[in-house]
Protein backbone atom coordinates (compact mmCIF):
# COMPACT_ATOMS: atom_id res chain seq x y z
CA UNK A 1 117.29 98.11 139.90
CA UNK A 2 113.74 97.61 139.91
CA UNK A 3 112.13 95.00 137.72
CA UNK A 4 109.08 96.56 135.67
CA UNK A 5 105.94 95.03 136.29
CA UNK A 6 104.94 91.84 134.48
CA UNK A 7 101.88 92.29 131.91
CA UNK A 8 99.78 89.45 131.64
CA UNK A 9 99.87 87.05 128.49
CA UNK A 10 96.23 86.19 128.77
CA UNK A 11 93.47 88.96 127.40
CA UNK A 12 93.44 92.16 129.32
CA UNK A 13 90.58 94.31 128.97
CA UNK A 14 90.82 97.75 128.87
CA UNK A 15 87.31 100.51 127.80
CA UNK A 16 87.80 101.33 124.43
CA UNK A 17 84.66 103.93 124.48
CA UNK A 18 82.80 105.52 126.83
CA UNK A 19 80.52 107.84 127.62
CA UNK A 20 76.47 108.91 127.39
CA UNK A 21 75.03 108.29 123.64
CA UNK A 22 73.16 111.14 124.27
CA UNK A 23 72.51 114.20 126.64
CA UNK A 24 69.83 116.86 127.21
CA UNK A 25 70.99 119.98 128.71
CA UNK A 26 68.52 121.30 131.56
CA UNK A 27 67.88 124.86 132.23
CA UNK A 28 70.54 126.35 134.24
CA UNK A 29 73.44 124.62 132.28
CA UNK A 30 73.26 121.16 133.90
CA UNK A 31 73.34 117.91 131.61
CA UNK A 32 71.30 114.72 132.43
CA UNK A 33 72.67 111.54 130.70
CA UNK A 34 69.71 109.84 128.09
CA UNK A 35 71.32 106.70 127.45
CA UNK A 36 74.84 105.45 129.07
CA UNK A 37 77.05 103.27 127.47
CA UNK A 38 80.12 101.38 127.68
CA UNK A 39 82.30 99.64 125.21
CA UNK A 40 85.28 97.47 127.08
CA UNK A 41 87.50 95.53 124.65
CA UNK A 42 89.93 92.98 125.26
CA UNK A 43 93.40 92.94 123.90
CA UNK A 44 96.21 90.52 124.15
CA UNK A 45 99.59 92.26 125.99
CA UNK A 46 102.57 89.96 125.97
CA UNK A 47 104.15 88.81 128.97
CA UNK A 48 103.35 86.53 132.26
CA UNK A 49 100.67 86.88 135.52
CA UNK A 50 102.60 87.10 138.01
CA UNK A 51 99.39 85.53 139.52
CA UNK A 52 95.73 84.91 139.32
CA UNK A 53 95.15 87.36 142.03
CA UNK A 54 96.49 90.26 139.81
CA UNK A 55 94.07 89.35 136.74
CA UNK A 56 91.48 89.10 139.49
CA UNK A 57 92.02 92.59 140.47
CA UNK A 58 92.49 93.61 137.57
CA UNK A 59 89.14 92.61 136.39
CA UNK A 60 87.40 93.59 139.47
CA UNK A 61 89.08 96.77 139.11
CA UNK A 62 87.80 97.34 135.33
CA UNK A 63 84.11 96.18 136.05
CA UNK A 64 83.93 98.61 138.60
CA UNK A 65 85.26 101.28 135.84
CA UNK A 66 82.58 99.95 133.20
CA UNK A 67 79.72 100.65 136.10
CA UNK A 68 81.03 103.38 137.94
CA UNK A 69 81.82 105.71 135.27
CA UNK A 70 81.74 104.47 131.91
CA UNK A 71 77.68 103.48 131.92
CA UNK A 72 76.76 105.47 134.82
CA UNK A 73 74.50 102.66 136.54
CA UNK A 74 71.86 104.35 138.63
CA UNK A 75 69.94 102.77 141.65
CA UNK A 76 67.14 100.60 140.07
CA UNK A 77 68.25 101.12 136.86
CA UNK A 78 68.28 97.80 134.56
CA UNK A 79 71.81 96.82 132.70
CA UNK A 80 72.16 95.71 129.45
CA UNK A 81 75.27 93.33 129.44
CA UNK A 82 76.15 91.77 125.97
CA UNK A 83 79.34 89.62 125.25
CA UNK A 84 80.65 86.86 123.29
CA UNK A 85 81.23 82.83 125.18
CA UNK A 86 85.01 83.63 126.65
CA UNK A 87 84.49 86.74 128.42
CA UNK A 88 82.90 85.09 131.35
CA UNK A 89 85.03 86.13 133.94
CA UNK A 90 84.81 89.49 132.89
CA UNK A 91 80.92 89.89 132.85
CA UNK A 92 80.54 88.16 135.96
CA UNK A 93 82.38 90.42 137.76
CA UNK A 94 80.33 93.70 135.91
CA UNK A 95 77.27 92.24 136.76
CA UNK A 96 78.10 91.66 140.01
CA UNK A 97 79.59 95.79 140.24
CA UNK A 98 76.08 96.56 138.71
CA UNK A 99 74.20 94.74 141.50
CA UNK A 100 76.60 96.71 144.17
CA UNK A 101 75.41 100.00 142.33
CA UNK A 102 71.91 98.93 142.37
CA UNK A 103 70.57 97.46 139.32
CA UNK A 104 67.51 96.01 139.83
CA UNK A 105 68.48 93.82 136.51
CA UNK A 106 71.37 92.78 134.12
CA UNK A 107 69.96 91.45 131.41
CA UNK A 108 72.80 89.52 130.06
CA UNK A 109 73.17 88.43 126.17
CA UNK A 110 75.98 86.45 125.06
CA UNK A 111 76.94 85.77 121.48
CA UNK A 112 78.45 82.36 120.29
CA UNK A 113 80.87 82.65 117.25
CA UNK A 114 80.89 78.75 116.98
CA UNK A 115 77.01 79.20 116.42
CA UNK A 116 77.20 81.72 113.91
CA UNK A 117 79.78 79.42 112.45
CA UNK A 118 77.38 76.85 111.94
CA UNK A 119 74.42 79.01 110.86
CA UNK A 120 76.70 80.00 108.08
CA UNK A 121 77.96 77.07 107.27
CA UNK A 122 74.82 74.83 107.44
CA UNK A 123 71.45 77.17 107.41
CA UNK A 124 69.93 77.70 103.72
CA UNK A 125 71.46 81.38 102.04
CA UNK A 126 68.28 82.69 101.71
CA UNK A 127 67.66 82.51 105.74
CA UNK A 128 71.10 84.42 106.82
CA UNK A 129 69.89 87.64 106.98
CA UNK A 130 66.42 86.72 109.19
CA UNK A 131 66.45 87.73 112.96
CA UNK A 132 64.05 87.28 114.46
CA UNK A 133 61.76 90.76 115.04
CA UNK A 134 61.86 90.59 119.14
CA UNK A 135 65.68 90.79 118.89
CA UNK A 136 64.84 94.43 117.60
CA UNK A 137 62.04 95.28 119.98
CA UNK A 138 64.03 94.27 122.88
CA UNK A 139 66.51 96.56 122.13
CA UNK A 140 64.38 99.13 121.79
CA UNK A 141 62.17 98.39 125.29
CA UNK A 142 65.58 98.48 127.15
CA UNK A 143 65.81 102.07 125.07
CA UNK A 144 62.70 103.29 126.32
CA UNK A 145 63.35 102.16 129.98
CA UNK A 146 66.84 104.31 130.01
CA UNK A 147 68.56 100.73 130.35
CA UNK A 148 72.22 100.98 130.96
CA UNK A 149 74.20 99.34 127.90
CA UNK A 150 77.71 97.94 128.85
CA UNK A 151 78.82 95.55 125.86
CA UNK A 152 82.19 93.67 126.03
CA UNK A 153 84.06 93.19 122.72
CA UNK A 154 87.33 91.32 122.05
CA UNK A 155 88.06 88.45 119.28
CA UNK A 156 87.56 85.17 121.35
CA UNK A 157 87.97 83.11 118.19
CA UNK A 158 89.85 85.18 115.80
CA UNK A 159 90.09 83.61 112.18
CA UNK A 160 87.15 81.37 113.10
CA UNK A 161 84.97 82.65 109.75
CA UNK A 162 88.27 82.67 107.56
CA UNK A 163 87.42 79.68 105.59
CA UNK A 164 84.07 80.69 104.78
CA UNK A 165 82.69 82.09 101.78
CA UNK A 166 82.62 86.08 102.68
CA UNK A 167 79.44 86.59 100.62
CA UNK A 168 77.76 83.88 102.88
CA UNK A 169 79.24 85.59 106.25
CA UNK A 170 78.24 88.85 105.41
CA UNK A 171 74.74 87.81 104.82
CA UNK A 172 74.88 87.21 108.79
CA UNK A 173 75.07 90.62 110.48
CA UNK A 174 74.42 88.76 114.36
CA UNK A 175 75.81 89.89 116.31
CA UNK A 176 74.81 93.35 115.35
CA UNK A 177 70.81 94.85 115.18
CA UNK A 178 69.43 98.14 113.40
CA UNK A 179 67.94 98.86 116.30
CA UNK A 180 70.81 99.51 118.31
CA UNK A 181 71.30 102.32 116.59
CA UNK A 182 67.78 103.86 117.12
């Protein structure tokens, strides 16, 4: 019989959301995208590679989904690209798929769990919920230029807060802005 295909052990991505935030119809019934957005998490599957070449397709393969179709990257359009330290094979090979599409920029932002560790642990209480106010108006310049958003989510260091005091670590919203929402 035939042997079903190995899944890998390691993280495998997969989009969890996708789609346009937002769309205007034009006369005539046509719809133009306002905003673009892709959401590709990462889950762990149980199992072996059968090799690195099939996680490196695999990846190339879902980059190409998170550009192609999920954000809709446009010629000259800029890319937003935000992840958290252990996703870096992942984003590379997006932001490469966004230069291929024609992105004039990816204007990558990655998030450090450790760090927020640390800023939880160590910063004074009363400074936890301060970020600083061009963390909000960049968000909302890459809104007004019709950026492409493609953010890649996944724990990369699941139960790293769990010895925390929760009041302190919800005092810390990073990775997360208002703005974002705007």
């Amino acid at each position: 019989g035939r042997a079903a295909p190995a899944q890998p052990a390691r993280e495998l991505a997969h989009i969890d959301a996708i789609g346009a935030l937002g769309r205007r119809r034009e006369g005539g019934g046509g719809e133009e995208a306002l905003d673009g957005c892709a959401i590709v998490h990462l889950q762990a599957f149980a199992g072996r590679v059968p090799s690195s070449s099939v996680a490196s397709d695999l990846t190339e393969r879902l980059a190409q989904v998170a550009v192609s179709f999920a954000a809709n990257v446009q010629p000259g359009q800029t890319v937003f690209l935000q992840a958290e330290i252990g996703h870096q094979e992942l984003v590379r090979a997006i932001a490469a798929a966004a230069y291929r599409a024609g992105a004039k920029f990816v204007d990558l932002h990655y998030f450090d769990p450790y760090v927020k560790r640390a800023r939880i642990e160590h910063a004074d209480a009363e400074t936890l919920g301060f970020v600083p106010d061009w963390y909000g108006r960049r968000m909302l310049q890459l809104g007004e230029e019709r950026a492409a958003k493609i953010v890649v989510s996944g724990a990369t260091a699941p139960g790293l807060l769990d010895d925390l005091d929760p009041a302190l670590a919800g005092r810390d919203l990073l990775a997360r802005l208002k703005e974002t929402g705007q």
